[in-house]
PDB file of N, CA and C in Angstrom:
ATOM      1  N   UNK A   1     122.692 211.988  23.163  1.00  0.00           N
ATOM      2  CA  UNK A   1     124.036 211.444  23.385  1.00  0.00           C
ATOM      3  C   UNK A   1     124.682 212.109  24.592  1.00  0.00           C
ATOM      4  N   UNK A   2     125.487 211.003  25.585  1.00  0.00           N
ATOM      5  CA  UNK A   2     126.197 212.158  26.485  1.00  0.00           C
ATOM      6  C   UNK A   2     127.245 213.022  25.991  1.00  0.00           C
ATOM      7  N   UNK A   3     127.945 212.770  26.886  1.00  0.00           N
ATOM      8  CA  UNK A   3     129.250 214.154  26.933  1.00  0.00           C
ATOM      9  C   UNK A   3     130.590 213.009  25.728  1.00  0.00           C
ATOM     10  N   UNK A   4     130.542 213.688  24.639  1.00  0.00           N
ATOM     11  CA  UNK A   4     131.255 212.985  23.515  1.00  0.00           C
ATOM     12  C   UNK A   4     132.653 212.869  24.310  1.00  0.00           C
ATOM     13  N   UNK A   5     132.589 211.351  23.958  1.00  0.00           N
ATOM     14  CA  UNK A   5     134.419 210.861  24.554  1.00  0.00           C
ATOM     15  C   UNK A   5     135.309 211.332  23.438  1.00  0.00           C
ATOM     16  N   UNK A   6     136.722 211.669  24.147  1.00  0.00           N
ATOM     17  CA  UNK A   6     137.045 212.105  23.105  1.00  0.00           C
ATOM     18  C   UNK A   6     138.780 210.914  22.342  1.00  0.00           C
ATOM     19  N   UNK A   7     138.637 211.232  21.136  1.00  0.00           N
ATOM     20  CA  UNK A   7     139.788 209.966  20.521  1.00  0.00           C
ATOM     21  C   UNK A   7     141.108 210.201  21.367  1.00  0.00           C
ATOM     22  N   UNK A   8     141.620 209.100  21.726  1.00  0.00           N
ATOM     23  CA  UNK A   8     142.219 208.605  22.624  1.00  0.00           C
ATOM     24  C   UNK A   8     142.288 208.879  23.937  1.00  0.00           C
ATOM     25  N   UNK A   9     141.295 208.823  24.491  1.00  0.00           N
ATOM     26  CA  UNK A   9     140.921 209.050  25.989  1.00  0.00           C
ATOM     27  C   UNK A   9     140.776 207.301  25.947  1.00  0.00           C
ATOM     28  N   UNK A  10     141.170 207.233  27.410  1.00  0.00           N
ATOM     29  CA  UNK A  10     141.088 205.767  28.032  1.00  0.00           C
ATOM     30  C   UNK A  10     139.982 205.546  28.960  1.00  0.00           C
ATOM     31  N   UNK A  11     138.577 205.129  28.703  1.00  0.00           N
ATOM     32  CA  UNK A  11     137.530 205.093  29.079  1.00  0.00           C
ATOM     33  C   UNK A  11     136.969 203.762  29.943  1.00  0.00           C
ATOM     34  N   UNK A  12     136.147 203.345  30.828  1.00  0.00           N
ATOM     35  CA  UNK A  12     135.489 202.782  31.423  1.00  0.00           C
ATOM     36  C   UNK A  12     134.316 202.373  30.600  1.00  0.00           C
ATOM     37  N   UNK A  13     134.190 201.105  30.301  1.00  0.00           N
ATOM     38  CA  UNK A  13     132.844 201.046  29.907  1.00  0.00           C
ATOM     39  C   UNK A  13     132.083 199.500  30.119  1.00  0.00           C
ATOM     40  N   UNK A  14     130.657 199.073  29.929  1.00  0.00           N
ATOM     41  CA  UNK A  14     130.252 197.590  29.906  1.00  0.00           C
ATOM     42  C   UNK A  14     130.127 196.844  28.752  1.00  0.00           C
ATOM     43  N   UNK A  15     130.221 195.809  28.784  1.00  0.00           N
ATOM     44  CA  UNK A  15     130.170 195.299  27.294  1.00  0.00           C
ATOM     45  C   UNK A  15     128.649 194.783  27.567  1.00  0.00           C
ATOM     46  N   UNK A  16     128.048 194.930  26.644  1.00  0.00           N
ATOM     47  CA  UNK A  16     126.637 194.772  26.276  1.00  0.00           C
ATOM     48  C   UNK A  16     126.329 193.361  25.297  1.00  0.00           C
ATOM     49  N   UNK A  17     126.853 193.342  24.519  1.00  0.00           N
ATOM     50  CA  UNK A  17     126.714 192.387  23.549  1.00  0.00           C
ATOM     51  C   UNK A  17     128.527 191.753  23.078  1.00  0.00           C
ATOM     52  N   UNK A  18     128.347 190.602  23.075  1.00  0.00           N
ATOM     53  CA  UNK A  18     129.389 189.878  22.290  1.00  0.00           C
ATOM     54  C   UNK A  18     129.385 189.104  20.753  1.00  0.00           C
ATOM     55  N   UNK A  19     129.502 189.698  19.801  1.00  0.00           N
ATOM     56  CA  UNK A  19     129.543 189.145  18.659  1.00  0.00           C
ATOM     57  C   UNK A  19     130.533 188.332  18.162  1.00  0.00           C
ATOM     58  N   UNK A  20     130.704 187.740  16.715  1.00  0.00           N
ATOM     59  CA  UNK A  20     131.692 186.968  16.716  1.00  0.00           C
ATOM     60  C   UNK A  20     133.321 188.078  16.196  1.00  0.00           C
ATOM     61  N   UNK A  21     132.789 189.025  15.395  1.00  0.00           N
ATOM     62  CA  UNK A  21     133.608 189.783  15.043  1.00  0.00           C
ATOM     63  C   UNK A  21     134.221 191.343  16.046  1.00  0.00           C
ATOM     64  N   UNK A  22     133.464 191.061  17.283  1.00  0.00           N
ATOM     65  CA  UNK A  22     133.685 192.095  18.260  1.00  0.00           C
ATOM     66  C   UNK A  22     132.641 192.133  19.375  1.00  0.00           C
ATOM     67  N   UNK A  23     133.202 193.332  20.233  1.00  0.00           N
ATOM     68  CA  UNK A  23     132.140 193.911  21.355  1.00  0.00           C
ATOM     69  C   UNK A  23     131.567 194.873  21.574  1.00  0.00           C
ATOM     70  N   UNK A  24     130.115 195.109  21.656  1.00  0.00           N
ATOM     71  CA  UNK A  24     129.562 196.256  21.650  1.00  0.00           C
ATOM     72  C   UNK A  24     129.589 196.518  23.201  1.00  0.00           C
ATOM     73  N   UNK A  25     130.428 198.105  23.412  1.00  0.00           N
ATOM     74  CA  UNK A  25     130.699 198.104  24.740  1.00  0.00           C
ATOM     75  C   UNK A  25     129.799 199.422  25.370  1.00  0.00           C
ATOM     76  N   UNK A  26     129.118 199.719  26.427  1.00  0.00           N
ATOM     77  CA  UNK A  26     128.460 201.585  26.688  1.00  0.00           C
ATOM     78  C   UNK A  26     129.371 201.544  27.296  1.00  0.00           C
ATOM     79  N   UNK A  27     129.701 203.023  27.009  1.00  0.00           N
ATOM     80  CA  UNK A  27     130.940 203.644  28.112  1.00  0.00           C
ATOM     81  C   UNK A  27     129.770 204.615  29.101  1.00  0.00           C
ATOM     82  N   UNK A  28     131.170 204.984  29.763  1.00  0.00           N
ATOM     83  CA  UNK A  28     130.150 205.692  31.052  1.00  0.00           C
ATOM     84  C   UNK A  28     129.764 206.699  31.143  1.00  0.00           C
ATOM     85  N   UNK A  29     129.809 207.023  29.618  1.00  0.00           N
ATOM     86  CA  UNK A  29     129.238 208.761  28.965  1.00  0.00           C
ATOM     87  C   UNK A  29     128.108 208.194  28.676  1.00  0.00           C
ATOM     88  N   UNK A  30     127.503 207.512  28.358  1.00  0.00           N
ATOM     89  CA  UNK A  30     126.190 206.559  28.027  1.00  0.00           C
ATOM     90  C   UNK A  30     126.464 206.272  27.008  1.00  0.00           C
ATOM     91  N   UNK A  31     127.466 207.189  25.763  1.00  0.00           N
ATOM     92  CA  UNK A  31     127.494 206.537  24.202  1.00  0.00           C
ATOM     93  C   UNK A  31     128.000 204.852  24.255  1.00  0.00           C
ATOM     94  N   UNK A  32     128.104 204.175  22.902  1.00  0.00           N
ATOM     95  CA  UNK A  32     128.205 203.183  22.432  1.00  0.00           C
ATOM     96  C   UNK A  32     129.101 202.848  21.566  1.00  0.00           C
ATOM     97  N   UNK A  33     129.870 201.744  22.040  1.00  0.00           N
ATOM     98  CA  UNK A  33     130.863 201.808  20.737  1.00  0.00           C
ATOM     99  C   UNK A  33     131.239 200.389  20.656  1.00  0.00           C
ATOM    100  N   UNK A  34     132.400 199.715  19.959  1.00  0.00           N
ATOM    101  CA  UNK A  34     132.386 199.130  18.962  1.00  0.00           C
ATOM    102  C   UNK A  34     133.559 198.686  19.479  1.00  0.00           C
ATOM    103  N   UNK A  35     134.481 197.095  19.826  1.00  0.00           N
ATOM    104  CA  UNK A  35     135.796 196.680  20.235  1.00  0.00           C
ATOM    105  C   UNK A  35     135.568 195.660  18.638  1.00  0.00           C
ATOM    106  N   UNK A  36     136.600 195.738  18.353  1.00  0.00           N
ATOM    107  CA  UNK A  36     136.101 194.869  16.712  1.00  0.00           C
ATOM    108  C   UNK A  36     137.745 193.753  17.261  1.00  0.00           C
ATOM    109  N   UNK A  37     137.479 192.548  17.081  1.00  0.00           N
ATOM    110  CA  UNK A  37     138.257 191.718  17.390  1.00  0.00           C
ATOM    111  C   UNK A  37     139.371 191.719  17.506  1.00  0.00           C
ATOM    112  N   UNK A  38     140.163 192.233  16.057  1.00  0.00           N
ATOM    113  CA  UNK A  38     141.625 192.635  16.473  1.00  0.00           C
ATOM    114  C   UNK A  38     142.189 193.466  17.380  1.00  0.00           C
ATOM    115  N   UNK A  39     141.096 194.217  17.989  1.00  0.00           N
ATOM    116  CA  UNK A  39     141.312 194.832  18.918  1.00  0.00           C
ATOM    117  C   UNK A  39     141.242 194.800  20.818  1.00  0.00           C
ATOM    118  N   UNK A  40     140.842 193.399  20.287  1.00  0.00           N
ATOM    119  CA  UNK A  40     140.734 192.920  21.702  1.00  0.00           C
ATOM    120  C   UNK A  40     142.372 192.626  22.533  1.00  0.00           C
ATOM    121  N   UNK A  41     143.083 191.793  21.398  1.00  0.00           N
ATOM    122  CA  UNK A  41     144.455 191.068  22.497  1.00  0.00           C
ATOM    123  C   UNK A  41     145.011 191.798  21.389  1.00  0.00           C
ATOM    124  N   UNK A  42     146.894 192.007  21.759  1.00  0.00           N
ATOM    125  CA  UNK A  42     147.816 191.857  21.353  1.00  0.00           C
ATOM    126  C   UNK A  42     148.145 190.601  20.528  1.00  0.00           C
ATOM    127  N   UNK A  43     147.836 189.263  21.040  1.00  0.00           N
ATOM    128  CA  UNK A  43     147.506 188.088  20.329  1.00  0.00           C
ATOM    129  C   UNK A  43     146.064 188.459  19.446  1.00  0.00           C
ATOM    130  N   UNK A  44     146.728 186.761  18.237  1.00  0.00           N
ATOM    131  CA  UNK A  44     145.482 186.672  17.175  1.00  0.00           C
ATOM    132  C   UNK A  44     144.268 185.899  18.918  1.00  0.00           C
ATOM    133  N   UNK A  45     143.254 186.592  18.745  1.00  0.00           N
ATOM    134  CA  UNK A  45     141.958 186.635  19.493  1.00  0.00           C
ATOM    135  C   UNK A  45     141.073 185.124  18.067  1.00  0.00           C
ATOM    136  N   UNK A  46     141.128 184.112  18.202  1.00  0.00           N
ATOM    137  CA  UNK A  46     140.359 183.182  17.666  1.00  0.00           C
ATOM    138  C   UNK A  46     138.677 183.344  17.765  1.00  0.00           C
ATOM    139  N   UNK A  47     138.657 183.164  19.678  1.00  0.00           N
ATOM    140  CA  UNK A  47     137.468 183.005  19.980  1.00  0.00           C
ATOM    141  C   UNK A  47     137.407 184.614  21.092  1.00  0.00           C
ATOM    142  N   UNK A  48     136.627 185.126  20.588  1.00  0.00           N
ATOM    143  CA  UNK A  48     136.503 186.740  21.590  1.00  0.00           C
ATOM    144  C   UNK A  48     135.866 186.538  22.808  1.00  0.00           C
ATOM    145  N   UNK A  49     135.305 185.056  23.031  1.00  0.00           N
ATOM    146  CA  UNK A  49     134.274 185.138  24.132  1.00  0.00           C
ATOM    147  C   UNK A  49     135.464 184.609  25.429  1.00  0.00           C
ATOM    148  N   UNK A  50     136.584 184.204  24.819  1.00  0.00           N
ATOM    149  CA  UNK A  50     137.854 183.415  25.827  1.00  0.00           C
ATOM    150  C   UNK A  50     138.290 184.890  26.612  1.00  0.00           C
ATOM    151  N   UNK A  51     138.201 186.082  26.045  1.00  0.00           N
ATOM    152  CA  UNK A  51     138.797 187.330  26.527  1.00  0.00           C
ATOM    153  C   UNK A  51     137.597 188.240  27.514  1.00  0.00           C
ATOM    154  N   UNK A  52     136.311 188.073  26.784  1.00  0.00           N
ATOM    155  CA  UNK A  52     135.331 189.524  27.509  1.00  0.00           C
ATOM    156  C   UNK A  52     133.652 188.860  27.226  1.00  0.00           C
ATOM    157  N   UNK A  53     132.859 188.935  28.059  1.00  0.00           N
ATOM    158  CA  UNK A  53     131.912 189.053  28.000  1.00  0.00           C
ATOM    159  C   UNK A  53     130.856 189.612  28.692  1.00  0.00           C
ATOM    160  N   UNK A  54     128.948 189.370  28.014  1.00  0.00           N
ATOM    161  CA  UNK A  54     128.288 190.408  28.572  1.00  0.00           C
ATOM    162  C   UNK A  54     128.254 190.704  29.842  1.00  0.00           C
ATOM    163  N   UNK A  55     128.500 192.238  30.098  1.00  0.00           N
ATOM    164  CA  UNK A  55     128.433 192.379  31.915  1.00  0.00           C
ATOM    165  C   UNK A  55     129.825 192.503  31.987  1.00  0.00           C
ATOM    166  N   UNK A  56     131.110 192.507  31.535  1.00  0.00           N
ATOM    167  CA  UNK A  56     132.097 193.079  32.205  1.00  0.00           C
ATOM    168  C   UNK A  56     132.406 194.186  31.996  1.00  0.00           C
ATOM    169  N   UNK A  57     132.943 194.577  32.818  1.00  0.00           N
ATOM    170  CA  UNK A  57     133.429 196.013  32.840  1.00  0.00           C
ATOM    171  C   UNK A  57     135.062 195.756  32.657  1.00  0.00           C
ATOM    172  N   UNK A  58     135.460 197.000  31.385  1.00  0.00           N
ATOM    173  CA  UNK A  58     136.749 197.099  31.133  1.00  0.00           C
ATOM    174  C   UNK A  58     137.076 198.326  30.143  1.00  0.00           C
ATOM    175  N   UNK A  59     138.706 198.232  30.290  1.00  0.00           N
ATOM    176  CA  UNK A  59     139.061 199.534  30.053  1.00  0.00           C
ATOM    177  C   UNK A  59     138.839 199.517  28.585  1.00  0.00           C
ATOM    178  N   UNK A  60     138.986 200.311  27.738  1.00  0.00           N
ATOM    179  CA  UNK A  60     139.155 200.345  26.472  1.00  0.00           C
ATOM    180  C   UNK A  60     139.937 201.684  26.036  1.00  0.00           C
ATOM    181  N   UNK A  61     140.091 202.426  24.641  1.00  0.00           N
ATOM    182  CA  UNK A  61     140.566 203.096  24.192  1.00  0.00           C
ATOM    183  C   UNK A  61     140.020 203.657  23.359  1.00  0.00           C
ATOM    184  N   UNK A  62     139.475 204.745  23.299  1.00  0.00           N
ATOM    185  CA  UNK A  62     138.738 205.101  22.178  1.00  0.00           C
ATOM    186  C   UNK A  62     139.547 206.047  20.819  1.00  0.00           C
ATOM    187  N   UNK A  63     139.617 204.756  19.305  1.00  0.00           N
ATOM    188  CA  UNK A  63     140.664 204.798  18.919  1.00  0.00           C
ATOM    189  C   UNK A  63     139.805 205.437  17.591  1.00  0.00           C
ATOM    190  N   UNK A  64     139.205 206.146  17.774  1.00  0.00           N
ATOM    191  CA  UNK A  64     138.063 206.721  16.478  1.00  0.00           C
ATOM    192  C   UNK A  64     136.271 206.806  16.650  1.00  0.00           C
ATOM    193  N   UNK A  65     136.409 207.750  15.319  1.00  0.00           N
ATOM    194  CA  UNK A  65     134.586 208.043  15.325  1.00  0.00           C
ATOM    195  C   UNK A  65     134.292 208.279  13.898  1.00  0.00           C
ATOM    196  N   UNK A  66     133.104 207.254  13.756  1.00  0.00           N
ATOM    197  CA  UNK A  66     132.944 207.304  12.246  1.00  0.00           C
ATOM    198  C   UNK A  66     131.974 208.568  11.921  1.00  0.00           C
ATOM    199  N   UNK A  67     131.833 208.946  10.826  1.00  0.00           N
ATOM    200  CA  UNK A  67     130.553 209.726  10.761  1.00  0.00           C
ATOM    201  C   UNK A  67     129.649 209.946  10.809  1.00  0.00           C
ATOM    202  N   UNK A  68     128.859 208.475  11.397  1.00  0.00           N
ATOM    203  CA  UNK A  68     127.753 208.605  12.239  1.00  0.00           C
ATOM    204  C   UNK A  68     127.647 208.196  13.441  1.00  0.00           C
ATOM    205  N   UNK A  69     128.869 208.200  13.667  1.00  0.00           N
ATOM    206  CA  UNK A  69     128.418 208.987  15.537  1.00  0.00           C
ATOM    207  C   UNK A  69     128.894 207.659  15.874  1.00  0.00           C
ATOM    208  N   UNK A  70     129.401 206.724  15.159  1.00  0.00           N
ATOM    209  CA  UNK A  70     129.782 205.321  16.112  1.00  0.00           C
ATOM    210  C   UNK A  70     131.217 205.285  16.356  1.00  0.00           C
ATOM    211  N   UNK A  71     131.579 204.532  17.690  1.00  0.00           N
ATOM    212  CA  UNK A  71     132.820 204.553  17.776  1.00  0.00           C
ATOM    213  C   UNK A  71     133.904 203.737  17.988  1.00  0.00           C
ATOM    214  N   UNK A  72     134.836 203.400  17.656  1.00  0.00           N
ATOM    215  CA  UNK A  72     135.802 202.323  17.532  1.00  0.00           C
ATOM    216  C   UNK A  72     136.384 202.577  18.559  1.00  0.00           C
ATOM    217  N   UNK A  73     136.468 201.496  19.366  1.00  0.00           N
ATOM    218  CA  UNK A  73     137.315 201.224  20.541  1.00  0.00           C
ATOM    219  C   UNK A  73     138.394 200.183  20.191  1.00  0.00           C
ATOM    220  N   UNK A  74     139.235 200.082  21.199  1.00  0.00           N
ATOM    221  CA  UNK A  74     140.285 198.861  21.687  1.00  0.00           C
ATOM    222  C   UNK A  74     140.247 198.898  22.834  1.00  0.00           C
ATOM    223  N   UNK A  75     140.551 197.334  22.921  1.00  0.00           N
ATOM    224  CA  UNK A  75     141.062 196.947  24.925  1.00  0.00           C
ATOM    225  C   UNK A  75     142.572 196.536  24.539  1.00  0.00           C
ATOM    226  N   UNK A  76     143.110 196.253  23.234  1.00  0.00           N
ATOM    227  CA  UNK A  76     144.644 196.048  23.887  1.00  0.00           C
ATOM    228  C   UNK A  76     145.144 197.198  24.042  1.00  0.00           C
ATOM    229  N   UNK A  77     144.548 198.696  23.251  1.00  0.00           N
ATOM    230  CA  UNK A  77     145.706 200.051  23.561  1.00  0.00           C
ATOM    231  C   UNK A  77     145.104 200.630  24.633  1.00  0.00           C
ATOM    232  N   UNK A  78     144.369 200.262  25.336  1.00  0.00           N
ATOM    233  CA  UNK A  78     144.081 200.737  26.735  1.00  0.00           C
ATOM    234  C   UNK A  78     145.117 200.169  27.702  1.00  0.00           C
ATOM    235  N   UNK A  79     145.986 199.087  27.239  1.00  0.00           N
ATOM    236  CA  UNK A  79     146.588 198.019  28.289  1.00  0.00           C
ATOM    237  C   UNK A  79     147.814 199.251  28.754  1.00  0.00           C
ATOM    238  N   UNK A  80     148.359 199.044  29.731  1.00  0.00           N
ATOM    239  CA  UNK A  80     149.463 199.979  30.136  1.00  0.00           C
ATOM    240  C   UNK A  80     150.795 199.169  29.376  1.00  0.00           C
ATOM    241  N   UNK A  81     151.640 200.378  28.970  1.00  0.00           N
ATOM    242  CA  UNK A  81     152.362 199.538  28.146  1.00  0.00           C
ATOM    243  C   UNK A  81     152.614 199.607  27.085  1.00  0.00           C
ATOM    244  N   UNK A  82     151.190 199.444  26.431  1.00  0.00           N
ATOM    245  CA  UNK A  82     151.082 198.616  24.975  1.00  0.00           C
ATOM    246  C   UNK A  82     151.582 199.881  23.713  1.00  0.00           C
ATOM    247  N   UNK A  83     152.416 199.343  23.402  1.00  0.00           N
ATOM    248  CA  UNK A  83     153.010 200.268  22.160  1.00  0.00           C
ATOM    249  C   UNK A  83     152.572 199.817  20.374  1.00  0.00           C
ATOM    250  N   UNK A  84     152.103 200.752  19.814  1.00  0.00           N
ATOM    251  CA  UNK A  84     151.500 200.504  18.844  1.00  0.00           C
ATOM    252  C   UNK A  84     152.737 200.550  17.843  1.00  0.00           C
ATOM    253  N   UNK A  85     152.610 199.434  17.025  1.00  0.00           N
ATOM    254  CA  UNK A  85     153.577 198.758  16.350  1.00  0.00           C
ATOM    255  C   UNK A  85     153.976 199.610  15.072  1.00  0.00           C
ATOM    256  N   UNK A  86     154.933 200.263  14.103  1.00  0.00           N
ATOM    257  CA  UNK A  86     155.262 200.946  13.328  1.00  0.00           C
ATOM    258  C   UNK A  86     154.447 200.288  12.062  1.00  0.00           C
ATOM    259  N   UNK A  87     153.312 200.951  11.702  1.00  0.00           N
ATOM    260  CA  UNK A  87     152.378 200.310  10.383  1.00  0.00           C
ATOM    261  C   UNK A  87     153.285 199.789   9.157  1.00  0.00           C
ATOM    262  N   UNK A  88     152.782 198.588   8.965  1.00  0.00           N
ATOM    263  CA  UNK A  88     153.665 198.107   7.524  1.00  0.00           C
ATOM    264  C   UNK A  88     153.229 197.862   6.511  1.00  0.00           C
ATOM    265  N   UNK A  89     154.183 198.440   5.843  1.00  0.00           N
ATOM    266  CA  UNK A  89     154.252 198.850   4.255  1.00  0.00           C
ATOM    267  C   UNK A  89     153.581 197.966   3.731  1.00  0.00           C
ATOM    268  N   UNK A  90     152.602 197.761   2.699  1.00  0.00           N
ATOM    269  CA  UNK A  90     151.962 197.553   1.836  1.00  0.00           C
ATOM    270  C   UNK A  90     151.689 195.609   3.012  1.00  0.00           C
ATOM    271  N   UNK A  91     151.590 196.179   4.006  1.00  0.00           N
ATOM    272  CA  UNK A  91     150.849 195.053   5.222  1.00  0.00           C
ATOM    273  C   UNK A  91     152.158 193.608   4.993  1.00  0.00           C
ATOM    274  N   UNK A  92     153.239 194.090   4.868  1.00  0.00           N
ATOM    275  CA  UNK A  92     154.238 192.947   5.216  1.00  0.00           C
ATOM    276  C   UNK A  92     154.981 192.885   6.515  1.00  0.00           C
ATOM    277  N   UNK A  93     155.333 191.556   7.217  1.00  0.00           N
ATOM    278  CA  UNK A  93     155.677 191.711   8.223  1.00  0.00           C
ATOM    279  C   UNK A  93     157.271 191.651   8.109  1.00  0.00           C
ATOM    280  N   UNK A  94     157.962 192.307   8.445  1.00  0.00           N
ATOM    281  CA  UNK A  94     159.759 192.342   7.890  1.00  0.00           C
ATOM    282  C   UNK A  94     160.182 191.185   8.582  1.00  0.00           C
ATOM    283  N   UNK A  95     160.074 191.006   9.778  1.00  0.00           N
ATOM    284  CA  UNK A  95     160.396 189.522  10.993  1.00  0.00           C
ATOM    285  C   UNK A  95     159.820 188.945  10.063  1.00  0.00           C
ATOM    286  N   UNK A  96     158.472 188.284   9.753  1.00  0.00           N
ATOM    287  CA  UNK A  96     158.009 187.558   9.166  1.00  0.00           C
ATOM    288  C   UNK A  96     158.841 186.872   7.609  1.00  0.00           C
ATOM    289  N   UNK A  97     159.100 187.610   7.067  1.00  0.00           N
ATOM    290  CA  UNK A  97     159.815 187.678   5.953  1.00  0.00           C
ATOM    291  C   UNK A  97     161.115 187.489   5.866  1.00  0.00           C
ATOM    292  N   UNK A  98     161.964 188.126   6.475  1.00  0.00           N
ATOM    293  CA  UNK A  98     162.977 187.499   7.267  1.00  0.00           C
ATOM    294  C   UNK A  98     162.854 185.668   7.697  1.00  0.00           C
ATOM    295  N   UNK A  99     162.002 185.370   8.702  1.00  0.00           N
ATOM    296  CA  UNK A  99     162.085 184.212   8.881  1.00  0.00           C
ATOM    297  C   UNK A  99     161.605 183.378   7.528  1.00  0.00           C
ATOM    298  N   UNK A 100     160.968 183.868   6.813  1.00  0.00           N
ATOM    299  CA  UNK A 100     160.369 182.544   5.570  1.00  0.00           C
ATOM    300  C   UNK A 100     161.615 182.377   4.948  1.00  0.00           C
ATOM    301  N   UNK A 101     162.250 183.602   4.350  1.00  0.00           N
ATOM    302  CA  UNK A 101     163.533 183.790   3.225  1.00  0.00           C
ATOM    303  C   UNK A 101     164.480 182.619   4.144  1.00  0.00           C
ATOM    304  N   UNK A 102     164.453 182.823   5.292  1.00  0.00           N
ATOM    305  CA  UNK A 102     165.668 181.404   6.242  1.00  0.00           C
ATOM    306  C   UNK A 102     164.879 180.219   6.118  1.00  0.00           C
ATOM    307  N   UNK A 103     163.600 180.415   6.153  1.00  0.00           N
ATOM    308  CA  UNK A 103     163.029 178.663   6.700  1.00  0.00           C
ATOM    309  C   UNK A 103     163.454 178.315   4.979  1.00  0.00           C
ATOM    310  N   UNK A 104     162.800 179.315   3.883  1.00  0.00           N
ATOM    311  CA  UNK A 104     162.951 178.262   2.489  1.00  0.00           C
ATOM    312  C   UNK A 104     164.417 178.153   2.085  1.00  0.00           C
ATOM    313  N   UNK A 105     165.446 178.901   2.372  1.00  0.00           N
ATOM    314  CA  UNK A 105     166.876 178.826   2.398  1.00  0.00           C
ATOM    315  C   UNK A 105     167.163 177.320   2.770  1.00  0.00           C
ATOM    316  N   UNK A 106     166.882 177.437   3.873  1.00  0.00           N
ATOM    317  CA  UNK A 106     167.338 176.273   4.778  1.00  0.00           C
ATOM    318  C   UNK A 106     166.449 174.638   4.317  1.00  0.00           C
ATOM    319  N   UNK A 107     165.048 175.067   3.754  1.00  0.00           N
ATOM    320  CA  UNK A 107     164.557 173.628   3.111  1.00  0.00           C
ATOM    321  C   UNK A 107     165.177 173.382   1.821  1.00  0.00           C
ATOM    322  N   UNK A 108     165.372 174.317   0.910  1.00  0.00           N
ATOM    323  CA  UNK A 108     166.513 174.051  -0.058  1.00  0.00           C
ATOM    324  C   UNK A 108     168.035 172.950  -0.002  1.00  0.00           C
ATOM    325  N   UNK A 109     168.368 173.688   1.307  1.00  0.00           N
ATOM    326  CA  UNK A 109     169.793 173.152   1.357  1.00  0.00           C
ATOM    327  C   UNK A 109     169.291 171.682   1.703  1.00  0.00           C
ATOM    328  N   UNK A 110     168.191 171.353   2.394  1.00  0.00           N
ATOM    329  CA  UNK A 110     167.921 170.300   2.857  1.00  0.00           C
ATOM    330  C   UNK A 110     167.446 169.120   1.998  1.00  0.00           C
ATOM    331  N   UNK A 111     166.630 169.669   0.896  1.00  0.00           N
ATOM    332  CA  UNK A 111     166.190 169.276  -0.223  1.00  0.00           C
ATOM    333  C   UNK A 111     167.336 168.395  -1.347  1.00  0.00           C
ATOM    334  N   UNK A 112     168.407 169.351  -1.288  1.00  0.00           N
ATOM    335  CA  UNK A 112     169.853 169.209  -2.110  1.00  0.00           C
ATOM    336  C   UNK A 112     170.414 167.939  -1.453  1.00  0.00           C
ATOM    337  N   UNK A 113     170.639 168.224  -0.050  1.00  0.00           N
ATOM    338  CA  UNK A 113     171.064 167.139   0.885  1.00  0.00           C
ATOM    339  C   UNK A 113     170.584 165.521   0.376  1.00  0.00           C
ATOM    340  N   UNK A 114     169.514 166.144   0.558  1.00  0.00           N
ATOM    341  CA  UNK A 114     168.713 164.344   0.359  1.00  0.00           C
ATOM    342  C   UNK A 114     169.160 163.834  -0.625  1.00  0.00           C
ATOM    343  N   UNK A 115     168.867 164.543  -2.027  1.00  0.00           N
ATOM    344  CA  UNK A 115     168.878 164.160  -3.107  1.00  0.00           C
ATOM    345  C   UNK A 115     170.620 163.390  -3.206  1.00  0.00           C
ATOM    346  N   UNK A 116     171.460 164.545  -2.600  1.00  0.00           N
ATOM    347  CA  UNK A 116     172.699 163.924  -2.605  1.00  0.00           C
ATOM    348  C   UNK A 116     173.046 162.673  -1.861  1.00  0.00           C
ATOM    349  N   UNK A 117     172.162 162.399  -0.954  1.00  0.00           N
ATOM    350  CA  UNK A 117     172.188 161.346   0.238  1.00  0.00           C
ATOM    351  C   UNK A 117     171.398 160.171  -1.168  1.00  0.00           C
ATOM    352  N   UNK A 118     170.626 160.589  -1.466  1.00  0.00           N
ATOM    353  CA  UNK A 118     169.825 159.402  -2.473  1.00  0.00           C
ATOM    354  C   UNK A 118     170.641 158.786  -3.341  1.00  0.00           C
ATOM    355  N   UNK A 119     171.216 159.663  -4.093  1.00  0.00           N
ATOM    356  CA  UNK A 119     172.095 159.665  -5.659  1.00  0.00           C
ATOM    357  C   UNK A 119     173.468 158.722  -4.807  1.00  0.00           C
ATOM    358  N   UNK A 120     173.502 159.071  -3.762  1.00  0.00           N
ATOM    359  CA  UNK A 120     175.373 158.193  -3.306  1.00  0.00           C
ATOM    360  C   UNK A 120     175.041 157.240  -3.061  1.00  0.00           C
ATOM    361  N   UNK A 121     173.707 156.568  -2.949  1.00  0.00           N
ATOM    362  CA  UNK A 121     173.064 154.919  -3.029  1.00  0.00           C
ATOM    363  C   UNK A 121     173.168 154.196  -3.514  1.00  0.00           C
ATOM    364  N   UNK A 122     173.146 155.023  -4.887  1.00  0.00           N
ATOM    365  CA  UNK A 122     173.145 153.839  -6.353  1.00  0.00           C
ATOM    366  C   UNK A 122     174.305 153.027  -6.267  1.00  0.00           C
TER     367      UNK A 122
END
């Protein structure tokens, strides 16, 4: 193995292989590591091959190391910029939630509406 990269160093490396669930990238220590899809964009990444493929060269982030020696990268926290989002609680999105509690608020009232628009027919 070369000279171990170390977690969160912002590294140079090629992508070697494109899978559907990620990219196997060599960095320029010679080790090997691992861009796993969500880690490609800031956006949901559908298709990974629209973002990176074999033979490019790009930055990544080396955001971990498992215990056998493999290593988890990202290309969006390599991006300049990119601020990693405050982890949520039991994986809810508060915006998210926020907006449903208004959208079903608001189909309610709309729901009521009709019915009242129906019923003043008779």
């Amino acid at each position: 193995m070369g000279g171990m990269v170390e977690v969160g160093a912002v590294v140079t490396g090629t992508v070697e292989k494109v899978t559907e669930y990620g990219a196997f990238v060599k960095l320029e220590s010679g080790e090997s590591g691992m861009v796993h899809i969500s880690q490609v964009d800031v956006n949901y990444v559908k298709n990974i091959r629209d973002f990176i493929k074999e033979g490019d060269s790009i930055q990544v982030k080396v955001v971990g190391q498992k215990e056998d020696g493999k290593i988890d990268l990202s290309i969006k926290q390599a991006q300049p910029g990119y601020t990693e989002q405050a982890p949520r609680k039991g994986g809810r999105d508060p915006e998210f939630e926020r907006k449903l509690k208004t959208f079903m608020s608001q189909s309610q009232e709309r729901l009521v509406d009709l019915k009242r628009h129906k019923e003043g027919r008779k």
